[in-house]
PDB file of N, CA and C in Angstrom:
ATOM      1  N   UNK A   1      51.834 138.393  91.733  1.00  0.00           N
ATOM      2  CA  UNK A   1      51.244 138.086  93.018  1.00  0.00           C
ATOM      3  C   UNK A   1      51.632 136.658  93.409  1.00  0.00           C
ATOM      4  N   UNK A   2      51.863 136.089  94.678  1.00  0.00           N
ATOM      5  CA  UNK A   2      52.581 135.284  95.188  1.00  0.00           C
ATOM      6  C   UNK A   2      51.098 134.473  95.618  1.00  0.00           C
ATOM      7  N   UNK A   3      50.894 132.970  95.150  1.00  0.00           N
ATOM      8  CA  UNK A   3      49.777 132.449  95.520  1.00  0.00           C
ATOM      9  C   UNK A   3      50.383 130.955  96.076  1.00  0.00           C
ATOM     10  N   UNK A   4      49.652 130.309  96.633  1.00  0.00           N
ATOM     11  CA  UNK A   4      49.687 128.765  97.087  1.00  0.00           C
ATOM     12  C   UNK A   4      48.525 128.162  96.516  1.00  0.00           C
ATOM     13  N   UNK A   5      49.218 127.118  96.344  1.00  0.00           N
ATOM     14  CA  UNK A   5      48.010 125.890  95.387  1.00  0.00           C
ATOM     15  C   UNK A   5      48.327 124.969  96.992  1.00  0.00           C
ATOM     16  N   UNK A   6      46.633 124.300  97.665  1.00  0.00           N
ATOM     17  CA  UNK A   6      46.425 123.747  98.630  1.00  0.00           C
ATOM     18  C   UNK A   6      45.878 122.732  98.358  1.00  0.00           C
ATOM     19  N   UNK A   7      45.861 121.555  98.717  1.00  0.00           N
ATOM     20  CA  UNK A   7      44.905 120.125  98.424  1.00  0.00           C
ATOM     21  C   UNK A   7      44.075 119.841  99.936  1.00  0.00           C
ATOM     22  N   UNK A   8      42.584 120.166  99.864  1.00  0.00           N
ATOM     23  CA  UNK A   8      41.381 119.894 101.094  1.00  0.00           C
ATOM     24  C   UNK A   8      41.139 118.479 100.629  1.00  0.00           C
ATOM     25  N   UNK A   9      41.388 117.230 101.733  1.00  0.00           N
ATOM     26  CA  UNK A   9      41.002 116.828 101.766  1.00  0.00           C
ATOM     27  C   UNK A   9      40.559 115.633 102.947  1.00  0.00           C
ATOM     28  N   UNK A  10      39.284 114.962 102.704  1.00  0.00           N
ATOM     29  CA  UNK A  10      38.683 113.804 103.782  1.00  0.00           C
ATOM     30  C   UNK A  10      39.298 112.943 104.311  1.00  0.00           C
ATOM     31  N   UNK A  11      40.045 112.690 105.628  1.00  0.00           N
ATOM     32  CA  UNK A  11      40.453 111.494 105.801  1.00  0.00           C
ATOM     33  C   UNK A  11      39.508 110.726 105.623  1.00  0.00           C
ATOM     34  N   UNK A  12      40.075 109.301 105.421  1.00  0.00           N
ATOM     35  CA  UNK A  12      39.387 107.890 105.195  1.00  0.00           C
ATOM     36  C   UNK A  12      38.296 107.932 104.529  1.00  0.00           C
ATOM     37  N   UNK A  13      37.759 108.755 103.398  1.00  0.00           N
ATOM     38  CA  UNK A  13      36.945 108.709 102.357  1.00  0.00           C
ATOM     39  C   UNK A  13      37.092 107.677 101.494  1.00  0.00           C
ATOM     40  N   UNK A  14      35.890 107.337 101.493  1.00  0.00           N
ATOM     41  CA  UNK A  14      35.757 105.995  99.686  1.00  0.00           C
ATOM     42  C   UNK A  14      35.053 105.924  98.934  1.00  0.00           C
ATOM     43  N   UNK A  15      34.918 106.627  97.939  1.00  0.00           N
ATOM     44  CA  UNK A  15      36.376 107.125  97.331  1.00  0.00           C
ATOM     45  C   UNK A  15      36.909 108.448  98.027  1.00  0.00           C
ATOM     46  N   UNK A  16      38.362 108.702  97.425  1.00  0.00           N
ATOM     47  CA  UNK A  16      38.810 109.671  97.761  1.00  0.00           C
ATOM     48  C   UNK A  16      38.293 110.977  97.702  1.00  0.00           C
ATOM     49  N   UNK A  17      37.816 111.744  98.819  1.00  0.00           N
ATOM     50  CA  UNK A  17      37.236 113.260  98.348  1.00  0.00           C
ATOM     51  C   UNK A  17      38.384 114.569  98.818  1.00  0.00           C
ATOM     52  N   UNK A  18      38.610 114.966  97.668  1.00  0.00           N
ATOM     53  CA  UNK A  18      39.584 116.521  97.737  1.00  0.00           C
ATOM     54  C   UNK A  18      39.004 117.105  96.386  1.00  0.00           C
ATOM     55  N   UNK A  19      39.675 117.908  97.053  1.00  0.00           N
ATOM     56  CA  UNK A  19      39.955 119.913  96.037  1.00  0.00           C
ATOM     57  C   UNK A  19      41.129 120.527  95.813  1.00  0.00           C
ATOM     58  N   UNK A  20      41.703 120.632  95.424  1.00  0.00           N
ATOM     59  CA  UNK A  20      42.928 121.592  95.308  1.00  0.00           C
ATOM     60  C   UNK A  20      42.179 123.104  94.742  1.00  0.00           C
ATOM     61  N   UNK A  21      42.972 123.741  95.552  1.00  0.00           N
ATOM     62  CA  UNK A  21      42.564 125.182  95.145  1.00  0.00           C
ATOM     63  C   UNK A  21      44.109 126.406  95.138  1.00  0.00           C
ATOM     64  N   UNK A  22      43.704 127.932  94.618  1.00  0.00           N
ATOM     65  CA  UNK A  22      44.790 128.269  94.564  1.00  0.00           C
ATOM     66  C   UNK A  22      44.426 129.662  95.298  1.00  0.00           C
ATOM     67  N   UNK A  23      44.953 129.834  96.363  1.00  0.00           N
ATOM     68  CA  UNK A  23      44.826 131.146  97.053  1.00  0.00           C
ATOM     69  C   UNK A  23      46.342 132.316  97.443  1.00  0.00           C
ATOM     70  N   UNK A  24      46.171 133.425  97.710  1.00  0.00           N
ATOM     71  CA  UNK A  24      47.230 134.120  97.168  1.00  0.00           C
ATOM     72  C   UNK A  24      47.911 134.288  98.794  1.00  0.00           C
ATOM     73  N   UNK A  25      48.642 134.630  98.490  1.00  0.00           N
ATOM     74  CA  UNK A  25      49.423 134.257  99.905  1.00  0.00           C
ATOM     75  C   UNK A  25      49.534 134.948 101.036  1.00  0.00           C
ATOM     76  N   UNK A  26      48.759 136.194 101.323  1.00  0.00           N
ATOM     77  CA  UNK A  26      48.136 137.294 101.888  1.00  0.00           C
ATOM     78  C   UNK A  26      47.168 136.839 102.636  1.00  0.00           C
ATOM     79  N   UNK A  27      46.024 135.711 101.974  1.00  0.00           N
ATOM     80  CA  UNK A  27      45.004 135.177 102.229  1.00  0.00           C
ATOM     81  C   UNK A  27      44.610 135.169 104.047  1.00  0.00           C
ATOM     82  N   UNK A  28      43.625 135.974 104.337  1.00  0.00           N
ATOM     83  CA  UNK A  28      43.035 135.722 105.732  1.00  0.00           C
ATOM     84  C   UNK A  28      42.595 134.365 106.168  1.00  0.00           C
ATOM     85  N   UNK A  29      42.377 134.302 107.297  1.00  0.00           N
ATOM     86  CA  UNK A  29      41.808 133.187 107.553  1.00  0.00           C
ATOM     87  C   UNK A  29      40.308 133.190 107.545  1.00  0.00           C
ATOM     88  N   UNK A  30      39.759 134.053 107.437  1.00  0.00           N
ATOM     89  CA  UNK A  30      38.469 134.146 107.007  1.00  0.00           C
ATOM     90  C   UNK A  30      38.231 133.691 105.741  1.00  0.00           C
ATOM     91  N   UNK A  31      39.202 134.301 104.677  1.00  0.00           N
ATOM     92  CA  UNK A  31      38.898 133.983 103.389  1.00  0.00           C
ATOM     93  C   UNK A  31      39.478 132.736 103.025  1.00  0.00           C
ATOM     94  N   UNK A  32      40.240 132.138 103.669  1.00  0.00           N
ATOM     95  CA  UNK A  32      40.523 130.578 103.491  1.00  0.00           C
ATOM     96  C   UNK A  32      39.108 130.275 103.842  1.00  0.00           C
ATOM     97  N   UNK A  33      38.844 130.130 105.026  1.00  0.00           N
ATOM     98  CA  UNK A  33      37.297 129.346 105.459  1.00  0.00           C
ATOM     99  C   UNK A  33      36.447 129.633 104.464  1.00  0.00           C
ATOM    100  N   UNK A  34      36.080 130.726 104.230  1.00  0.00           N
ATOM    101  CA  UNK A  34      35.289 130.965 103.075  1.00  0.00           C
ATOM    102  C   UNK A  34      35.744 129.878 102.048  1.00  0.00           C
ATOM    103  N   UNK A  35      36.601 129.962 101.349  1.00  0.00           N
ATOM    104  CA  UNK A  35      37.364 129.279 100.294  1.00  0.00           C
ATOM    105  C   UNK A  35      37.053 127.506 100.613  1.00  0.00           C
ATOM    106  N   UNK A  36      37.379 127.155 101.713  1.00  0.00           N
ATOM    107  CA  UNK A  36      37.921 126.008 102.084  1.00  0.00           C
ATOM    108  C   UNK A  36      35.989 125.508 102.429  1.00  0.00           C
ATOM    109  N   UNK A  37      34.872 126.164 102.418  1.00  0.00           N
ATOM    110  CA  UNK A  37      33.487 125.959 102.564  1.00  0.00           C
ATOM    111  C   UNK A  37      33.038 126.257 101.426  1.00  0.00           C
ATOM    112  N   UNK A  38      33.429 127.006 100.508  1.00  0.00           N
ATOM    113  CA  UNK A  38      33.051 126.924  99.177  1.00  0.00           C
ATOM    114  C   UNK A  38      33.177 125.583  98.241  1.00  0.00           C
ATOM    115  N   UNK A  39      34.580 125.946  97.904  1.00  0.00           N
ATOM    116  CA  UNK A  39      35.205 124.271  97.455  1.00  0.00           C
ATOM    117  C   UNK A  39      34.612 123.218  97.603  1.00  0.00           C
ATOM    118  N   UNK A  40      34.222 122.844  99.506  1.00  0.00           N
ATOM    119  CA  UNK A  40      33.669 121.126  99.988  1.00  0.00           C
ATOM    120  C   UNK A  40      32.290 121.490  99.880  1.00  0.00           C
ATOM    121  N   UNK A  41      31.573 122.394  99.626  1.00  0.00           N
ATOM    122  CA  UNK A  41      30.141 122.756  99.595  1.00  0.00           C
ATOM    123  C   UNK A  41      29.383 122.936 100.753  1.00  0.00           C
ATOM    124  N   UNK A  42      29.981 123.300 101.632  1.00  0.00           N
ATOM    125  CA  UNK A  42      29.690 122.997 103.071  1.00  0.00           C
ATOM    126  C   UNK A  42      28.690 124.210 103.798  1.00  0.00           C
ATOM    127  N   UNK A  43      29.151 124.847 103.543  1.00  0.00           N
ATOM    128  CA  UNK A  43      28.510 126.307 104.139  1.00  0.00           C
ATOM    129  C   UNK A  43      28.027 126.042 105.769  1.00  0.00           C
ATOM    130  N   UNK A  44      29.386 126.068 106.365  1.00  0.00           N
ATOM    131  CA  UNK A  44      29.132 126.201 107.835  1.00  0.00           C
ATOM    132  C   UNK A  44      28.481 124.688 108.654  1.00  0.00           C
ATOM    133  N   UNK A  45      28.052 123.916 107.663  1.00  0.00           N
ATOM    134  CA  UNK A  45      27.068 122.838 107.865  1.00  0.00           C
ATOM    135  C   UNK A  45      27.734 121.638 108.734  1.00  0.00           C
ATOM    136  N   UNK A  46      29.353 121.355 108.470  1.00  0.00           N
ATOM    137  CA  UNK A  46      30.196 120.412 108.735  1.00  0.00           C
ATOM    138  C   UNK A  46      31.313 120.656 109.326  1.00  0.00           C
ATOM    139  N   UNK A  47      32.302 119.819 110.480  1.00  0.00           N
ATOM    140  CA  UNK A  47      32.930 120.110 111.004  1.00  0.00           C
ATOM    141  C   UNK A  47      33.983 119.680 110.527  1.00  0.00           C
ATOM    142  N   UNK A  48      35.186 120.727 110.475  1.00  0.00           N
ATOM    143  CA  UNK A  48      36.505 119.972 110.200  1.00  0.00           C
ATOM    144  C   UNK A  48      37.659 120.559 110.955  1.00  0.00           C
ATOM    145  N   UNK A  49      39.113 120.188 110.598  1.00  0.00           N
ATOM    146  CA  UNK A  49      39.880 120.534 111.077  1.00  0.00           C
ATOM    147  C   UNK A  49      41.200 120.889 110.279  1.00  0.00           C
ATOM    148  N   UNK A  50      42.073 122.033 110.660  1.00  0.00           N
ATOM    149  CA  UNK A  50      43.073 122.198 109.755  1.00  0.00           C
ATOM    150  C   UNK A  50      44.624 121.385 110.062  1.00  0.00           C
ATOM    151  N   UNK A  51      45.349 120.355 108.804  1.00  0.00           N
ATOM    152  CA  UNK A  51      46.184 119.956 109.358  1.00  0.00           C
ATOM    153  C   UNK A  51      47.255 120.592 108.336  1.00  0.00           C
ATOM    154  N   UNK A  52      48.525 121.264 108.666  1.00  0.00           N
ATOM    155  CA  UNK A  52      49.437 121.477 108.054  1.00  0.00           C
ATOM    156  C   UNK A  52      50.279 120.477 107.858  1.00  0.00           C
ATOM    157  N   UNK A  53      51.047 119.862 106.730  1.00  0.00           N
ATOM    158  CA  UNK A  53      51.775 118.664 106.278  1.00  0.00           C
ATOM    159  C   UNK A  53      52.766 119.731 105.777  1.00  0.00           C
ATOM    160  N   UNK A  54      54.073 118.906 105.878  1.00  0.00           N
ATOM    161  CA  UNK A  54      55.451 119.898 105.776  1.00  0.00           C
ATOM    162  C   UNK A  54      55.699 119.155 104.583  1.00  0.00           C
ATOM    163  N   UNK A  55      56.053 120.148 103.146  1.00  0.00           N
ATOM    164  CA  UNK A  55      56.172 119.443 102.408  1.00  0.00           C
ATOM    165  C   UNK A  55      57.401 119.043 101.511  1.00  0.00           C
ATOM    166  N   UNK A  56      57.159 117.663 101.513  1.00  0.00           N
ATOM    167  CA  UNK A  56      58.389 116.365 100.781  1.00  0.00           C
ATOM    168  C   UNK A  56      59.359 117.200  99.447  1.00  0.00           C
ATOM    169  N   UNK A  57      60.364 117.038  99.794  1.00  0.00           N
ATOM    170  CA  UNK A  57      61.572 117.605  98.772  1.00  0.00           C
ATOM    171  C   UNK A  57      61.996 116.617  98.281  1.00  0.00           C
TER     172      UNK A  57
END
């Protein structure tokens, strides 16, 4: 099964707050959110936003 390892994290946090997690590559966007509110502990409570970063070779 084909998965992605993702790093969530806070801009301008101090200290630094992230998660890396590993979701399979099928993954809904429901079950990211799920995932991505599990992880930060959030449960719907906090607002964020998704940024895609193209990544460095």
């Amino acid at each position: 099964m084909k998965a992605y390892q993702i790093k969530i994290e806070l801009i301008d946090s101090k200290p630094p707050i992230w998660r890396r997690v590993i979701i399979p590559a099928d993954v809904t966007f429901k079950r990211l959110h799920d995932t991505i509110q599990f992880a930060m502990d959030w449960w719907d409570r906090d607002l964020y936003k998704f940024e895609l970063l193209e990544e460095k070779l």
